[in-house]
C-alpha atoms as a PDB file:
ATOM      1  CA  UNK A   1      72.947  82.660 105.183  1.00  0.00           C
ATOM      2  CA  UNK A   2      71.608  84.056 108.537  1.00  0.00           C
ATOM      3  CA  UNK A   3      69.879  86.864 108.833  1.00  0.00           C
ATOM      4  CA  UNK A   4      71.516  88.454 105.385  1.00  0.00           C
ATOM      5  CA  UNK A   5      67.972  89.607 104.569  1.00  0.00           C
ATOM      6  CA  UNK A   6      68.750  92.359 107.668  1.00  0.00           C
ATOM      7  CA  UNK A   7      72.116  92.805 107.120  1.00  0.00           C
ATOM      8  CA  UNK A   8      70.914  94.085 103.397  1.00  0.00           C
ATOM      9  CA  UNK A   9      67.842  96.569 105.148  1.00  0.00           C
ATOM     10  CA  UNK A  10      70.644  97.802 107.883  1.00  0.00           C
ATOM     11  CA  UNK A  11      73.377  98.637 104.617  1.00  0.00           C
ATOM     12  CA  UNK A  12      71.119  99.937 102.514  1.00  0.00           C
ATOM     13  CA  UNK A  13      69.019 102.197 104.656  1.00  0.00           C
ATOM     14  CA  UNK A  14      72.508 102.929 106.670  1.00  0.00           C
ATOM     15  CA  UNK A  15      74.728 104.417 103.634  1.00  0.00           C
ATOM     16  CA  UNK A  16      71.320 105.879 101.593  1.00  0.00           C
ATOM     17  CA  UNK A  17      71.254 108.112 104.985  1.00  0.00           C
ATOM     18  CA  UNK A  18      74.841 108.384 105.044  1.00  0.00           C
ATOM     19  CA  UNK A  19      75.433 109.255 101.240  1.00  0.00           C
ATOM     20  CA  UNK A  20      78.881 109.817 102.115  1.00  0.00           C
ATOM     21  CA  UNK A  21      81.460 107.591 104.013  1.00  0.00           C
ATOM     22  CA  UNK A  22      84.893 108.565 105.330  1.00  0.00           C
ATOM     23  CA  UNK A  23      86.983 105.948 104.831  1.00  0.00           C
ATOM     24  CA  UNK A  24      90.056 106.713 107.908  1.00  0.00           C
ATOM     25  CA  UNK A  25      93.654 105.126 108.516  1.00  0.00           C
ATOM     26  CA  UNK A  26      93.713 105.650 112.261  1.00  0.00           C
ATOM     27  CA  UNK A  27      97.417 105.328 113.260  1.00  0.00           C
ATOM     28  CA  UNK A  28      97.185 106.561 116.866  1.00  0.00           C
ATOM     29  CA  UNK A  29      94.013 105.929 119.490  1.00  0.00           C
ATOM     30  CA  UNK A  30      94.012 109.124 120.803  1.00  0.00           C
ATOM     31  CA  UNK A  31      92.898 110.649 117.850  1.00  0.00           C
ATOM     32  CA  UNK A  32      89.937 108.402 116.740  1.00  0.00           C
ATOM     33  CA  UNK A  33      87.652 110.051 119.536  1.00  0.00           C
ATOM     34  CA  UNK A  34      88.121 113.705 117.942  1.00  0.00           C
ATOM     35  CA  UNK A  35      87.993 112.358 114.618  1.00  0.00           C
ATOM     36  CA  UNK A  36      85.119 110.849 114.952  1.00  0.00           C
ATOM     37  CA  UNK A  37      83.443 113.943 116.484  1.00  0.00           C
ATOM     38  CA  UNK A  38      84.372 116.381 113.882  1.00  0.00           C
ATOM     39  CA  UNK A  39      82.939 114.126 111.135  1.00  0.00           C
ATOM     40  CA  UNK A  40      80.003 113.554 113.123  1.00  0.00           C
ATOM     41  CA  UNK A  41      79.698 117.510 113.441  1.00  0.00           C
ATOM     42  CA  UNK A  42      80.188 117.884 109.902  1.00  0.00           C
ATOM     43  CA  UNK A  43      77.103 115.555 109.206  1.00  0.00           C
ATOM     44  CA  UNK A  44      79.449 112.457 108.534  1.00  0.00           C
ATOM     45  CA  UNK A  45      77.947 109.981 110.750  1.00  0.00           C
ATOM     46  CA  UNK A  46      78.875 106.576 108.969  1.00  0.00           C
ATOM     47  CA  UNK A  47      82.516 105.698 109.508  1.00  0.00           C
ATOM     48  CA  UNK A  48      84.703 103.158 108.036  1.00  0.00           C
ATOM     49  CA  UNK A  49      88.353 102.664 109.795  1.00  0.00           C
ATOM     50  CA  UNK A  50      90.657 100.473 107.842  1.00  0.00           C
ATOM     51  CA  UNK A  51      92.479  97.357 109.562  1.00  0.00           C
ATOM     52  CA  UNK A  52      95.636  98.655 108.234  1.00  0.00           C
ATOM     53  CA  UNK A  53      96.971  99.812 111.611  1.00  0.00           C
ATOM     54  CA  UNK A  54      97.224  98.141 115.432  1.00  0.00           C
ATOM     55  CA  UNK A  55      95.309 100.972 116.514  1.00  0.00           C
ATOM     56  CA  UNK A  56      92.086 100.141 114.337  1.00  0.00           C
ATOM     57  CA  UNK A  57      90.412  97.978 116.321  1.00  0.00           C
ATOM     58  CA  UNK A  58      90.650  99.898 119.670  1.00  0.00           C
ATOM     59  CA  UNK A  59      89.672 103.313 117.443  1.00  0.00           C
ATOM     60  CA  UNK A  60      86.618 101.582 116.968  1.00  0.00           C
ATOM     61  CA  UNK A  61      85.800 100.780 120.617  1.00  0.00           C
ATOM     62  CA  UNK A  62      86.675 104.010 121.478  1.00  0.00           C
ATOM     63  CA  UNK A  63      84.419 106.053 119.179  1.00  0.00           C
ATOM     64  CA  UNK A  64      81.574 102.999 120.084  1.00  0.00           C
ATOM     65  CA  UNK A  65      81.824 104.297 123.508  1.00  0.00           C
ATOM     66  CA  UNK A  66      82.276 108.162 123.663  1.00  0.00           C
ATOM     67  CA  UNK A  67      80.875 109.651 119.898  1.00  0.00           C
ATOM     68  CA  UNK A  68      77.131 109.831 119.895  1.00  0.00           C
ATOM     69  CA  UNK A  69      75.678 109.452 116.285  1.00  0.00           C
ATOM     70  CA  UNK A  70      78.506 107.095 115.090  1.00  0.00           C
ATOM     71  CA  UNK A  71      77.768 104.492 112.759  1.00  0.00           C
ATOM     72  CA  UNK A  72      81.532 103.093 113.223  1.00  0.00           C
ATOM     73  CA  UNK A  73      82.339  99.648 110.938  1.00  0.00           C
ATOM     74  CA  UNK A  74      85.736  98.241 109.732  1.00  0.00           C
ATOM     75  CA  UNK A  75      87.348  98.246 106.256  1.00  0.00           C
ATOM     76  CA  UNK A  76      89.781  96.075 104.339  1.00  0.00           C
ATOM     77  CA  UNK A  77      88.841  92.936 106.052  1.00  0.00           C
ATOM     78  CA  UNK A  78      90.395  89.738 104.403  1.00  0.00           C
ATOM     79  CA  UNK A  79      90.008  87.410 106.563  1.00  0.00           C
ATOM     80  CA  UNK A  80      87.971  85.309 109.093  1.00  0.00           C
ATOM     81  CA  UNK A  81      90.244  86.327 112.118  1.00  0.00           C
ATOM     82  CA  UNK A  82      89.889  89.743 111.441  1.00  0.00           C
ATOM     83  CA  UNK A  83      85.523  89.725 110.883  1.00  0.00           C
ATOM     84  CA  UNK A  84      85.819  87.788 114.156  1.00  0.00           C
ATOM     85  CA  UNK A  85      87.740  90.534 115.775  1.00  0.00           C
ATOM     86  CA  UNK A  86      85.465  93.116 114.467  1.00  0.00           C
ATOM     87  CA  UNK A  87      82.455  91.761 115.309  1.00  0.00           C
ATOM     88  CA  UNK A  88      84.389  91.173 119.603  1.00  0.00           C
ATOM     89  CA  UNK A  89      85.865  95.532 118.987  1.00  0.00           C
ATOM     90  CA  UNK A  90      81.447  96.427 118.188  1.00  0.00           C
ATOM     91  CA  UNK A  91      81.641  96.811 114.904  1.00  0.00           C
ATOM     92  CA  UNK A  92      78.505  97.980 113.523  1.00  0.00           C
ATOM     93  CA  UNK A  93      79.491  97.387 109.864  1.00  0.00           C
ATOM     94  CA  UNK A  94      82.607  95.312 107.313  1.00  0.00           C
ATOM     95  CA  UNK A  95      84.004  95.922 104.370  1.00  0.00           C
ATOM     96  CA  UNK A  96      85.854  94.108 102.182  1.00  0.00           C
ATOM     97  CA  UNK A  97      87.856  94.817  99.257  1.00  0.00           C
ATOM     98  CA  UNK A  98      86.993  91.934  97.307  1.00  0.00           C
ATOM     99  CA  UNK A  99      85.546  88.279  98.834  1.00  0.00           C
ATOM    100  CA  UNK A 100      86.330  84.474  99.480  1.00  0.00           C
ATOM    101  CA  UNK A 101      83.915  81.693 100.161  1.00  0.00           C
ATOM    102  CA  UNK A 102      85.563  81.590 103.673  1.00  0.00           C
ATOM    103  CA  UNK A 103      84.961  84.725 103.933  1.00  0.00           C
ATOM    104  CA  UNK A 104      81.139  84.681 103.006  1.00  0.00           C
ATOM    105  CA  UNK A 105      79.980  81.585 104.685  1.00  0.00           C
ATOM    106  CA  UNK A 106      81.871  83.316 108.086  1.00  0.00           C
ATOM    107  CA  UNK A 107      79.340  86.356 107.916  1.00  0.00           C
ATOM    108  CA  UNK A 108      77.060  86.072 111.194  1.00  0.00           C
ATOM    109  CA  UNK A 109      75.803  89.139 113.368  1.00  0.00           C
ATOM    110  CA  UNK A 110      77.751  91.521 111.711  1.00  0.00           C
ATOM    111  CA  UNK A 111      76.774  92.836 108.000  1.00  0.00           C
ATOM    112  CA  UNK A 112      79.155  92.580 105.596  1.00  0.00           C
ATOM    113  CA  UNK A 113      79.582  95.324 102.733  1.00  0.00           C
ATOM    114  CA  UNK A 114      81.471  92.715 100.052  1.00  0.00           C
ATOM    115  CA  UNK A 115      83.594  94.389  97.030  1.00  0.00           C
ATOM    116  CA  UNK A 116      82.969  93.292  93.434  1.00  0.00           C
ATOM    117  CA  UNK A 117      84.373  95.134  90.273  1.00  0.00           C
ATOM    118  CA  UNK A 118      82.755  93.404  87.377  1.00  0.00           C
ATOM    119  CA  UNK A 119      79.126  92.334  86.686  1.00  0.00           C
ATOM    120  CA  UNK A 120      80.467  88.334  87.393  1.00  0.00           C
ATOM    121  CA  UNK A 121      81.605  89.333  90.602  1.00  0.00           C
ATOM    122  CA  UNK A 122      77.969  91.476  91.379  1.00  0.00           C
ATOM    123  CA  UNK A 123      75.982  87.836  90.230  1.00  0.00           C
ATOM    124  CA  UNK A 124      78.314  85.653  92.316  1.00  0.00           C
ATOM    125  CA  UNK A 125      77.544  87.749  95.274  1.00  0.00           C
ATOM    126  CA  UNK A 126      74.076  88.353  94.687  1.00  0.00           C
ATOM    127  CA  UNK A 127      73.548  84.719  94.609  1.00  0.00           C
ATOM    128  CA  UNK A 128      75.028  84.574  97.765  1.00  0.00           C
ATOM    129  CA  UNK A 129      72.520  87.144  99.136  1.00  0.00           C
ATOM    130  CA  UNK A 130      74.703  90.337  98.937  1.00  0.00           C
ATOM    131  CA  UNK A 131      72.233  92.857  97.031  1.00  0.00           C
ATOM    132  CA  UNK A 132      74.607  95.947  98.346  1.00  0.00           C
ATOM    133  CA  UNK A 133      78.112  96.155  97.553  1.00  0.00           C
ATOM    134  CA  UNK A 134      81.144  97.961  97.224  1.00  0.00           C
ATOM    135  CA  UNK A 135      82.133  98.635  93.819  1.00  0.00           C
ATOM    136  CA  UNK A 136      86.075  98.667  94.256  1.00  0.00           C
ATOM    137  CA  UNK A 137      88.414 100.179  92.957  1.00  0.00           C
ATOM    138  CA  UNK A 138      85.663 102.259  91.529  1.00  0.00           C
ATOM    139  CA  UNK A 139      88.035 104.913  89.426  1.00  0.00           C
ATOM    140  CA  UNK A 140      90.344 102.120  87.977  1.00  0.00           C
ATOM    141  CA  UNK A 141      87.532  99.980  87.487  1.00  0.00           C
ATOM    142  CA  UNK A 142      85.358 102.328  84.962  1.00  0.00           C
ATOM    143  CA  UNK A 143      84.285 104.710  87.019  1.00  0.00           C
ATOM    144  CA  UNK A 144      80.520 106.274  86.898  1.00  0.00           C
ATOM    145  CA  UNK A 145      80.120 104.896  83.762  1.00  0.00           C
ATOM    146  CA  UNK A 146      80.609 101.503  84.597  1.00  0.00           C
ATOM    147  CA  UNK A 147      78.008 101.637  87.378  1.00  0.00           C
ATOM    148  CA  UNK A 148      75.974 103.221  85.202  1.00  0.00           C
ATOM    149  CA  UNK A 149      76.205 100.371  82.453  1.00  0.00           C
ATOM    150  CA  UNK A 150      75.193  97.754  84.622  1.00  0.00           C
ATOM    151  CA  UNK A 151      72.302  99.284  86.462  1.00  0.00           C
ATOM    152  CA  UNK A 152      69.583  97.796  83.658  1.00  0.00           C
ATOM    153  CA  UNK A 153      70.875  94.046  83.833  1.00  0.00           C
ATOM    154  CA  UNK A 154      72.169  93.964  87.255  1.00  0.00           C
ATOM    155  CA  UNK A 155      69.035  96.549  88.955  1.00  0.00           C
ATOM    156  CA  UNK A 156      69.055  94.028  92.127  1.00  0.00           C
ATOM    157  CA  UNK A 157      72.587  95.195  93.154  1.00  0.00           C
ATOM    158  CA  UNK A 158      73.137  98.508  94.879  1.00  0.00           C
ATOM    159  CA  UNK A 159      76.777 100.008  95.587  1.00  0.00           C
ATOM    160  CA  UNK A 160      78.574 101.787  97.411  1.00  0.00           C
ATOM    161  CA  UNK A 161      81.905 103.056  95.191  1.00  0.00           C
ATOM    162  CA  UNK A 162      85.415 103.678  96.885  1.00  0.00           C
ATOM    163  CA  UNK A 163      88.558 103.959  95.485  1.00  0.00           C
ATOM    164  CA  UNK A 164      90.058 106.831  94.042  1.00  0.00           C
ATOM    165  CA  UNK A 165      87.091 109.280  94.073  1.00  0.00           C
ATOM    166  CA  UNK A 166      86.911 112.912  94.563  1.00  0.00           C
ATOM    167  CA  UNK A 167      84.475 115.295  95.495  1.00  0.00           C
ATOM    168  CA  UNK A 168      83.455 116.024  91.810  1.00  0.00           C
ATOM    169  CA  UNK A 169      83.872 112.376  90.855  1.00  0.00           C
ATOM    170  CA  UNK A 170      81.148 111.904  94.003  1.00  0.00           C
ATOM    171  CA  UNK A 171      78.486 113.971  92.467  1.00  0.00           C
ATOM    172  CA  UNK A 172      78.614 111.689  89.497  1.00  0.00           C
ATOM    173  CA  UNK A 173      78.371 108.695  91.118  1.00  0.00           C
ATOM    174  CA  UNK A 174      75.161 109.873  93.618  1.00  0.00           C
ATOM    175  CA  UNK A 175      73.230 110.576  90.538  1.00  0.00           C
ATOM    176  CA  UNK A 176      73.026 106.695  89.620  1.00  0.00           C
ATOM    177  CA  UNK A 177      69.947 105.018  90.430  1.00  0.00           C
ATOM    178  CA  UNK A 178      72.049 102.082  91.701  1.00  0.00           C
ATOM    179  CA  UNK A 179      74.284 103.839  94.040  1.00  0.00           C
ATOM    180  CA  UNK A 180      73.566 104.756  97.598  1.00  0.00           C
ATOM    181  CA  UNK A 181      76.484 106.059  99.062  1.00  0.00           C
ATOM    182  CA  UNK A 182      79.900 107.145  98.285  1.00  0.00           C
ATOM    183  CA  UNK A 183      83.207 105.951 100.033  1.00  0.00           C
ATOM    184  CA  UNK A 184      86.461 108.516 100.042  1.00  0.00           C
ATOM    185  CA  UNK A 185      89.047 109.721 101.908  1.00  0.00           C
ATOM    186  CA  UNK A 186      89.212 113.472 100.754  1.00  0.00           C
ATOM    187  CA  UNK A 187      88.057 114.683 103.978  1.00  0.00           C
ATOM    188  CA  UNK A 188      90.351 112.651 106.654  1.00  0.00           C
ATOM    189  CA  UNK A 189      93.620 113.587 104.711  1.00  0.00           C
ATOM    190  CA  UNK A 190      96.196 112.500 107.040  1.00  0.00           C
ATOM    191  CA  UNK A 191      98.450 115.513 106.992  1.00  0.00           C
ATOM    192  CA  UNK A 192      95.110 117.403 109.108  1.00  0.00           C
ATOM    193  CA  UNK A 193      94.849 114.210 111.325  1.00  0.00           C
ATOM    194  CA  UNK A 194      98.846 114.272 112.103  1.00  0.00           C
ATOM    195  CA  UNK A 195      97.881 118.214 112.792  1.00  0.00           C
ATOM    196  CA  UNK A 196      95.198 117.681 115.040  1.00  0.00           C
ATOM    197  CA  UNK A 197      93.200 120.229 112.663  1.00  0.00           C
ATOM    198  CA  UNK A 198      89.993 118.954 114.273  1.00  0.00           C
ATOM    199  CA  UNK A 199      88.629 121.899 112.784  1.00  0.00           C
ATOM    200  CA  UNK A 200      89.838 121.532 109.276  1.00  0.00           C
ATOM    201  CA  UNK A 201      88.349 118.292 108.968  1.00  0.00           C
ATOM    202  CA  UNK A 202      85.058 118.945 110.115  1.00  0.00           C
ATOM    203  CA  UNK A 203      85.133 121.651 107.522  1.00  0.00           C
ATOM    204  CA  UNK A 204      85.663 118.900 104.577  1.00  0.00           C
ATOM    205  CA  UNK A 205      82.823 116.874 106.496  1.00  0.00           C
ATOM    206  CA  UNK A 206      80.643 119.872 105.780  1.00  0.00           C
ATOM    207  CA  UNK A 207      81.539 120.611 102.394  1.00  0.00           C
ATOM    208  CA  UNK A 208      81.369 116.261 101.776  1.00  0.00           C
ATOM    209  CA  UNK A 209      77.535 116.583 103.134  1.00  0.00           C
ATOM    210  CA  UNK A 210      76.869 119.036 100.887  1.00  0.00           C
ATOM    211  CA  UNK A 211      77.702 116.992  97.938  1.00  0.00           C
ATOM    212  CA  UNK A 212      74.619 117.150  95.327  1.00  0.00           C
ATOM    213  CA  UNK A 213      74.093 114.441  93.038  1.00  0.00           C
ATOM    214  CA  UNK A 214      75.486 115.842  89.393  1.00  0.00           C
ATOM    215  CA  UNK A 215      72.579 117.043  87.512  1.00  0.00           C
END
């Protein structure tokens, strides 16, 4: 696969820097620009914006354009069509929920962050070049412990968890050796986004930064 070798440096070094990535349902444009600066403020500087609304693709050429320090990618992409429309809005990042072959023999210029939740799934990709990975729905799936069960077989693979995971659950999961980064929601709750509470959420930005691995 093209240049997968990079896309695996620019993920890994990307969310071991980041730690911690919002995960954001954007559902009007003219908030992704504020958004994006009060997680950048609160040391959040990776972002992932869903394709679950219209507005997600033009969210992400907005923040491209006017948030300095903005790592801004795409989440729950399924299909072709939508890693193609990505990659056109300057994506610098996808993520998938799970994977196809389509799917994996489309990935190009863009790196693709592919989700697996069981150690077949991690060797499939991996043989497909994906060393870094999203480990989804991490909470249903077994949690902490599961990642931390399959570090010694599987030590190739690295993850990045999402799905159901909380501050506290967060500090567990940075203290794996196989994990780099951590994938949530907690801090873009939409009832502060509705609100405008620019404020508020860079606030749970801060407090998300300061997240220390659970001793």
């Amino acid at each position: 696969m093209p240049h997968q070798s990079n896309h695996t440096a620019f993920l890994a070094q990307s969310l071991k820097a980041a730690r911690i990535v919002p995960v954001m349902v954007i559902e009007d444009v003219k908030s992704a620009i504020p958004l994006a600066r009060a997680l950048v403020a609160g040391g959040l500087t990776m972002l992932e914006i869903t394709l679950r609304t219209p507005s997600a693709t033009d969210s992400v050429r907005a923040i491209k354009a006017e948030v300095a320090g903005a790592i801004v990618g795409v989440g729950t992409v399924l299909t072709v069509a939508q890693l193609r429309e990505s990659e056109k809005a300057g994506a610098a990042f996808a993520v998938s929920p799970g994977v196809t072959d389509r799917l994996l023999d489309a990935v190009e210029a863009m790196p693709l962050l592919p989700g697996s939740a069981t150690a077949s799934e991690a060797m499939r990709l991996l043989e497909r070049g994906f060393a870094v990975q999203k480990f989804f729905p991490a909470e249903p799936s077994g949690g902490a412990a599961y990642l931390s069960s399959i570090a010694s077989p599987l030590p190739q693979v690295q993850f990045c968890p999402t799905g159901g995971i909380t501050p506290e659950k967060a500090a567990q999961y940075l203290a794996l050796k196989n994990v780099l980064a951590v994938g949530g929601s907690w801090m873009v709750p939409q009832k502060l986004i509705a609100a405008k509470d620019w404020a508020g959420i860079e606030a749970l930005a801060r407090a998300a930064y300061a997240i220390k691995p659970a001793s």
